[in-house]
Protein backbone atom coordinates (compact mmCIF):
# COMPACT_ATOMS: atom_id res chain seq x y z
CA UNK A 1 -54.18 -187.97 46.51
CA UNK A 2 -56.43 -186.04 44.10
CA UNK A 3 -55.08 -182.75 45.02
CA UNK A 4 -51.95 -184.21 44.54
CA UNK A 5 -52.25 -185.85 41.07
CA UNK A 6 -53.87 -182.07 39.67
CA UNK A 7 -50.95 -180.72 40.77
CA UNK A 8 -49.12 -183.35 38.63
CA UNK A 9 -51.11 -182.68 35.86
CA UNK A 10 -51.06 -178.79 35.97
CA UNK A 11 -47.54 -178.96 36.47
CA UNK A 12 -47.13 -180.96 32.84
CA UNK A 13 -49.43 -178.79 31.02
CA UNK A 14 -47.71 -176.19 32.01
CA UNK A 15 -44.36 -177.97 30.73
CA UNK A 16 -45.60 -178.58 27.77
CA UNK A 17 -46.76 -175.03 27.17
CA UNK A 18 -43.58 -173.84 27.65
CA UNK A 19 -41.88 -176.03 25.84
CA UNK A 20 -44.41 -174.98 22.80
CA UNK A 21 -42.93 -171.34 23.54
CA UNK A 22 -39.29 -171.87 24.20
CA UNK A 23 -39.09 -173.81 20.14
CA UNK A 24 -40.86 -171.24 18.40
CA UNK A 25 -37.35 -170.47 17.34
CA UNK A 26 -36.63 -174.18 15.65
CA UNK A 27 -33.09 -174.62 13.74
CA UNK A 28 -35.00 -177.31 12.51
CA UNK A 29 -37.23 -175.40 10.09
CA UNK A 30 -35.64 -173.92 6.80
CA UNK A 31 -36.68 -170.26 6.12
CA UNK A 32 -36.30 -168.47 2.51
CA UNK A 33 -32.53 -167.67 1.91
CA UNK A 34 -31.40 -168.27 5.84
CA UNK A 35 -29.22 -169.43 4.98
CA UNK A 36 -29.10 -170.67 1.51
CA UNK A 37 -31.75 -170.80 -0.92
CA UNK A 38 -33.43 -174.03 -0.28
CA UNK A 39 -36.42 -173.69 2.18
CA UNK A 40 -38.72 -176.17 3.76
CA UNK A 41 -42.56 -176.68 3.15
CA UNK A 42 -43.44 -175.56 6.63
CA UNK A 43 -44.98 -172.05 7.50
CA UNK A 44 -44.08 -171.06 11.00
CA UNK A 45 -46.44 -171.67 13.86
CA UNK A 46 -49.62 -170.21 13.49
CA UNK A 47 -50.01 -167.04 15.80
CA UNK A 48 -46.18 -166.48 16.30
CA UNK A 49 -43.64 -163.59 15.66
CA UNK A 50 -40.14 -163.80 13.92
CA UNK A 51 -37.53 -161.43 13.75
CA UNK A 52 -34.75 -162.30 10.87
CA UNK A 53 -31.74 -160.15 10.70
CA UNK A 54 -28.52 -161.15 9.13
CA UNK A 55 -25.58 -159.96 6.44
CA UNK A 56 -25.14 -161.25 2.69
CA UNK A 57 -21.99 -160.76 1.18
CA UNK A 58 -21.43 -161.40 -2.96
CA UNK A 59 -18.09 -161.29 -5.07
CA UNK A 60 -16.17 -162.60 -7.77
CA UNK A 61 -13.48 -161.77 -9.87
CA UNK A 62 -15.18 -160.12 -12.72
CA UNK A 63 -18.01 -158.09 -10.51
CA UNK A 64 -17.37 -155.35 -7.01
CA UNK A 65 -18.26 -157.45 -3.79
CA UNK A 66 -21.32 -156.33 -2.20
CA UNK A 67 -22.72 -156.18 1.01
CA UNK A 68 -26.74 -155.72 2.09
CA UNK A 69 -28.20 -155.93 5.13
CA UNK A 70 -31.30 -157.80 5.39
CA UNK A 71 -34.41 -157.83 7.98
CA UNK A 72 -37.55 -159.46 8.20
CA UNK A 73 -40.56 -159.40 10.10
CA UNK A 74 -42.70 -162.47 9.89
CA UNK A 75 -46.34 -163.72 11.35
CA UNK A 76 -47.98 -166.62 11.34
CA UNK A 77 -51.51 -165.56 11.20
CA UNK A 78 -53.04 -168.78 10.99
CA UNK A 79 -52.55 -172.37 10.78
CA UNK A 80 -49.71 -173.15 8.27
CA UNK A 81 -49.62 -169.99 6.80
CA UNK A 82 -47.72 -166.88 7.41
CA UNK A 83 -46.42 -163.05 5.82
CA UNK A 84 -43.81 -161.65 6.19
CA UNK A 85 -42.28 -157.87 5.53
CA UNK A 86 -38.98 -157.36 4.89
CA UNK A 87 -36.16 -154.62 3.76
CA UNK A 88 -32.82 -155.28 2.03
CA UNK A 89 -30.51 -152.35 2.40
CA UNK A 90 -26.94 -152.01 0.50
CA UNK A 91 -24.34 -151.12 2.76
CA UNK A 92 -22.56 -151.66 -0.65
CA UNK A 93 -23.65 -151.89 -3.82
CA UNK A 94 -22.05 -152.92 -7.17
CA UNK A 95 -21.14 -149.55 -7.63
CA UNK A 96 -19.58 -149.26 -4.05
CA UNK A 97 -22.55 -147.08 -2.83
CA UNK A 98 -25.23 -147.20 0.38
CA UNK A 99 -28.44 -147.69 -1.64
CA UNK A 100 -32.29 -147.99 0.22
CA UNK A 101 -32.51 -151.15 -1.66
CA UNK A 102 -35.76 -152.89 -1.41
CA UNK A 103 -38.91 -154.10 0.36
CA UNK A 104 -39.75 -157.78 0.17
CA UNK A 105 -43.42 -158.46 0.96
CA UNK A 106 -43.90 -162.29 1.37
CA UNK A 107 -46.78 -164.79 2.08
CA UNK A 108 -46.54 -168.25 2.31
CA UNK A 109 -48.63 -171.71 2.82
CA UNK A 110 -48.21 -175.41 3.79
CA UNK A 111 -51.30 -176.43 1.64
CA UNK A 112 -50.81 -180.51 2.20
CA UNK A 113 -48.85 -182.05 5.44
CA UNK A 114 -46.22 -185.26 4.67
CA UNK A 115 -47.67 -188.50 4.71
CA UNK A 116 -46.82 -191.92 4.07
CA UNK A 117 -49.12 -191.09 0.51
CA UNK A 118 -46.52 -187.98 -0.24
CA UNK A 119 -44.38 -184.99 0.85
CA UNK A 120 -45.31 -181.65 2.30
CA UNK A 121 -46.10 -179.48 -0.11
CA UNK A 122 -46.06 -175.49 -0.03
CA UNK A 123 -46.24 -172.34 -1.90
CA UNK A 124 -44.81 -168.94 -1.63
CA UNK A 125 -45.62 -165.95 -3.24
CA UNK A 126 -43.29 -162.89 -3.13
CA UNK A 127 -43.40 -159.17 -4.16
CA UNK A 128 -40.68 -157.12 -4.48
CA UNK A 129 -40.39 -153.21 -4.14
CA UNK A 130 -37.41 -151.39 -5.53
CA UNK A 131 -36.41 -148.18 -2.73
CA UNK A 132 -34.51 -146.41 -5.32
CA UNK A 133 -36.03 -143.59 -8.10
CA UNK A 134 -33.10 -143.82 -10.11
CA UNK A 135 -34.28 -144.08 -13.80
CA UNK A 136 -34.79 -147.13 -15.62
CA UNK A 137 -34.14 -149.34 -12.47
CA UNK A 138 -37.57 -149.08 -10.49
CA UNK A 139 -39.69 -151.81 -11.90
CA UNK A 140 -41.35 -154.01 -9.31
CA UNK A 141 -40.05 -157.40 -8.95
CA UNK A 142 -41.43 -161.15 -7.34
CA UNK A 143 -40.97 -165.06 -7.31
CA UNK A 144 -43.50 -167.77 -7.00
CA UNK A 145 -41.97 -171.23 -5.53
CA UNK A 146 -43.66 -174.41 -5.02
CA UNK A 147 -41.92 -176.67 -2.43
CA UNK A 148 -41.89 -179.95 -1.34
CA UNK A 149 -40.20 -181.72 1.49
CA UNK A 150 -40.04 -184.99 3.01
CA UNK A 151 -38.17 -187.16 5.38
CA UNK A 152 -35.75 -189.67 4.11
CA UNK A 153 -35.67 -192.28 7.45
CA UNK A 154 -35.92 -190.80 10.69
CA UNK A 155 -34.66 -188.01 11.06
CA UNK A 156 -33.00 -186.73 7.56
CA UNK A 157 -35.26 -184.70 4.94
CA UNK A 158 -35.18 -183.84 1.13
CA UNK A 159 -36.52 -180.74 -0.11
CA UNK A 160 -37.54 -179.59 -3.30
CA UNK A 161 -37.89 -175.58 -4.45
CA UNK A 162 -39.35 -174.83 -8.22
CA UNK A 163 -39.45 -171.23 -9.02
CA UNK A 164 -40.41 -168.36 -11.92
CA UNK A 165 -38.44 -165.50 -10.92
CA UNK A 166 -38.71 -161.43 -11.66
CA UNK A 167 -35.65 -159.16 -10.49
CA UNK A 168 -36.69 -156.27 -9.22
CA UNK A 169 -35.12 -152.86 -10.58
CA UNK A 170 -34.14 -154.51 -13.88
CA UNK A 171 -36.20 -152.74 -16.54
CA UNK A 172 -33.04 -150.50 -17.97
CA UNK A 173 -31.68 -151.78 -20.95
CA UNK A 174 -28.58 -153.02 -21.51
CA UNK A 175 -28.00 -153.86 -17.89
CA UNK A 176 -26.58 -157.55 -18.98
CA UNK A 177 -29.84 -158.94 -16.29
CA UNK A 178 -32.10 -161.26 -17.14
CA UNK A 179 -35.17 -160.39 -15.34
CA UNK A 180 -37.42 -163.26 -16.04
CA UNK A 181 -35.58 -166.92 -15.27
CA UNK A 182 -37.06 -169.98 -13.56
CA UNK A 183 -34.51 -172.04 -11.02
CA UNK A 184 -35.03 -175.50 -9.05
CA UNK A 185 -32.88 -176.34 -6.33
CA UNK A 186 -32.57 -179.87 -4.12
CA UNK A 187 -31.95 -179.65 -0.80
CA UNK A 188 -30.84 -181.89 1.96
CA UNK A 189 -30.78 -180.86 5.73
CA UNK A 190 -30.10 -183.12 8.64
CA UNK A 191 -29.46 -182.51 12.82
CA UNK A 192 -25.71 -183.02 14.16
CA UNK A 193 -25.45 -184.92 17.28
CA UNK A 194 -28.27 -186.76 18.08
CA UNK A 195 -29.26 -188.81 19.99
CA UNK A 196 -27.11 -186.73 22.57
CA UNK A 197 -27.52 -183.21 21.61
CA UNK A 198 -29.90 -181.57 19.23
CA UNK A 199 -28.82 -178.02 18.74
CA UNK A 200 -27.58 -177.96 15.08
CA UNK A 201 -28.97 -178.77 11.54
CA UNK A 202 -26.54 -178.75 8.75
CA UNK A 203 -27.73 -178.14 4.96
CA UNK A 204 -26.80 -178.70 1.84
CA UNK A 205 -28.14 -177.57 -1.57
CA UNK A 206 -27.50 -178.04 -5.59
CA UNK A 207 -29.70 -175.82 -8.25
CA UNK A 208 -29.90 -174.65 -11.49
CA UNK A 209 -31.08 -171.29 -12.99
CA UNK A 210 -32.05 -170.25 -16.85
CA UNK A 211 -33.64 -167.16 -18.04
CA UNK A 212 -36.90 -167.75 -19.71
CA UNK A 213 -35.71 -166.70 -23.13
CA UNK A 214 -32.73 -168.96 -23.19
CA UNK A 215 -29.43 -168.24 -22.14
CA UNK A 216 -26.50 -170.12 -20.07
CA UNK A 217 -27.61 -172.59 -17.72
CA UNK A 218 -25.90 -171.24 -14.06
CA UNK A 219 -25.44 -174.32 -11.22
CA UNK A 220 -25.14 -173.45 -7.73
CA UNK A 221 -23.83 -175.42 -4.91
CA UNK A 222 -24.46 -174.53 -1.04
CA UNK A 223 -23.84 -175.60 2.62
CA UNK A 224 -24.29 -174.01 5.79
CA UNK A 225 -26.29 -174.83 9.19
CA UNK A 226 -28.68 -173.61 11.61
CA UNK A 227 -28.01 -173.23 15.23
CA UNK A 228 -30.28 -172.69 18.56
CA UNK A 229 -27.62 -170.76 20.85
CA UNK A 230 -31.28 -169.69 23.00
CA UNK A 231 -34.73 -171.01 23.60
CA UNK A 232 -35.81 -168.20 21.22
CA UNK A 233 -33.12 -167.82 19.54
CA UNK A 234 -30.54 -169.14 16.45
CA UNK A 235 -27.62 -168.57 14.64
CA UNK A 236 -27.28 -169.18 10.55
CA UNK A 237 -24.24 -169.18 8.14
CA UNK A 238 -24.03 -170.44 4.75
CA UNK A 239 -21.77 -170.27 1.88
CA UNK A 240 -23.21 -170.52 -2.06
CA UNK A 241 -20.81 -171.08 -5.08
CA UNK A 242 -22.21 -169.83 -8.90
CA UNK A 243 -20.01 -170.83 -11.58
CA UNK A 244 -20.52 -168.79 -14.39
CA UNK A 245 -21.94 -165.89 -13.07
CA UNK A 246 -20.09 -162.20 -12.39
CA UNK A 247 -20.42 -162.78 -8.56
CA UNK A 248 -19.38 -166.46 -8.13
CA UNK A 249 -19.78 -166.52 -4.21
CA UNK A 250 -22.34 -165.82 -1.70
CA UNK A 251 -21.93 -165.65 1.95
CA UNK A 252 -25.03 -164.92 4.33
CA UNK A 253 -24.92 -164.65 8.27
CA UNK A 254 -27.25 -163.57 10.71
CA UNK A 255 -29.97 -164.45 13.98
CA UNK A 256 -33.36 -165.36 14.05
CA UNK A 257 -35.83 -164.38 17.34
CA UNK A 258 -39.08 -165.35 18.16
CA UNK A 259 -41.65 -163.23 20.78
């Protein structure tokens, strides 16, 4: 009887340890621009690895599409707080050439869980490292964003992302950029299916963006989803419109996988 009910209870631990390993991937959990802008106040689980590759295309009818190719290579080395590495190359740029692009050096931390008193709240702190020596267009770039998300009834959640922005390779003059801008953005995500299947999370996102110094005021609107095809494993495609701006549309696809 005793034997039998250690069995039992080695047999759930080790269920629940595996379940703890086969969700590391979570199409739950918002990551930075996978796929839209908005992102969630929750650093990924503290001692794991994930692997984010994926395509972003841009175009309008006044600007040259483009395409880059991003990866990222995050770790959560402790509890709610991670880094992150990452390169953007241009399989086309806005002058229809391969370019290195950039490196993207990230850190990030859940500084306050949600509570019946308030939201989660989070911070993230990027760096931005131009690839190219072309003159005039090497300056280092980076974004701060404070974040805030909470649920709205059971399952539903809001999220909020405030951020002061500077583009990397923007020094030249004359370049029509404006380097230095600030831009919020609300965001709503939410699962598809429950209570029968829980594979999907949908998204949705509005936002604003101004440079600094005055300037137009560009909107954005966004919708996509997230979706766990593995234990380890999960799909993203989202679609931004920018009124106003030379590339009016955004479209980003890729895969996320956790070891």
């Amino acid at each position: 009887m005793i034997r039998a009910r250690m069995l039992a209870i080695a047999a759930s631990g080790l269920a629940t340890a595996l379940a703890a390993v086969t969700t590391a991937s979570d199409h739950g959990n918002l990551d930075k621009a996978r796929p839209l802008r908005v992102e969630d106040a929750y650093s990924i689980a503290f001692n794991s690895r994930e692997f984010q590759s994926g395509l972003e295309f841009r175009g309008g009818r006044s600007a040259r599409s483009t395409i880059a190719f991003r990866n990222e290579l995050q770790f959560g080395y402790a509890r709610n707080a991670d880094v992150s590495i990452g390169w953007v190359s241009n399989l086309v740029d806005s002058r229809g050439r391969a370019t290195a692009g950039q490196l993207d050096l990230s850190g990030f931390w859940t500084f306050r869980q949600e509570s019946v008193r308030g939201p989660a709240l989070g911070l993230r702190v990027d760096l931005d490292v131009p690839l190219t020596t072309a003159e005039g267009s090497s300056s280092l770039g980076g974004r701060v964003r404070a974040i805030a998300s909470r649920h709205v009834g059971r399952y539903d959640q809001l999220h909020l992302n405030l951020d002061a922005i500077r583009e990397a390779g923007t020094r030249r003059s004359g370049s029509g950029s404006n380097p230095d801008r600030w831009a919020a953005t609300v965001g709503f995500s939410t699962p598809v299916g429950l209570p029968y299947r829980f594979e999907t999370t949908a998204i949705a996102e509005v936002g604003i963006e101004r440079a600094w110094r005055g300037g137009p005021t560009l909107g954005l609107v966004g919708a996509g989803f997230r979706r766990q095809f593995a234990p380890r494993a999960v799909w993203d495609l989202g679609a931004q419109w920018v009124p106003g701006s030379r590339q009016t549309w955004r479209l980003v696809t890729g895969v996320s996988l956790s070891f």
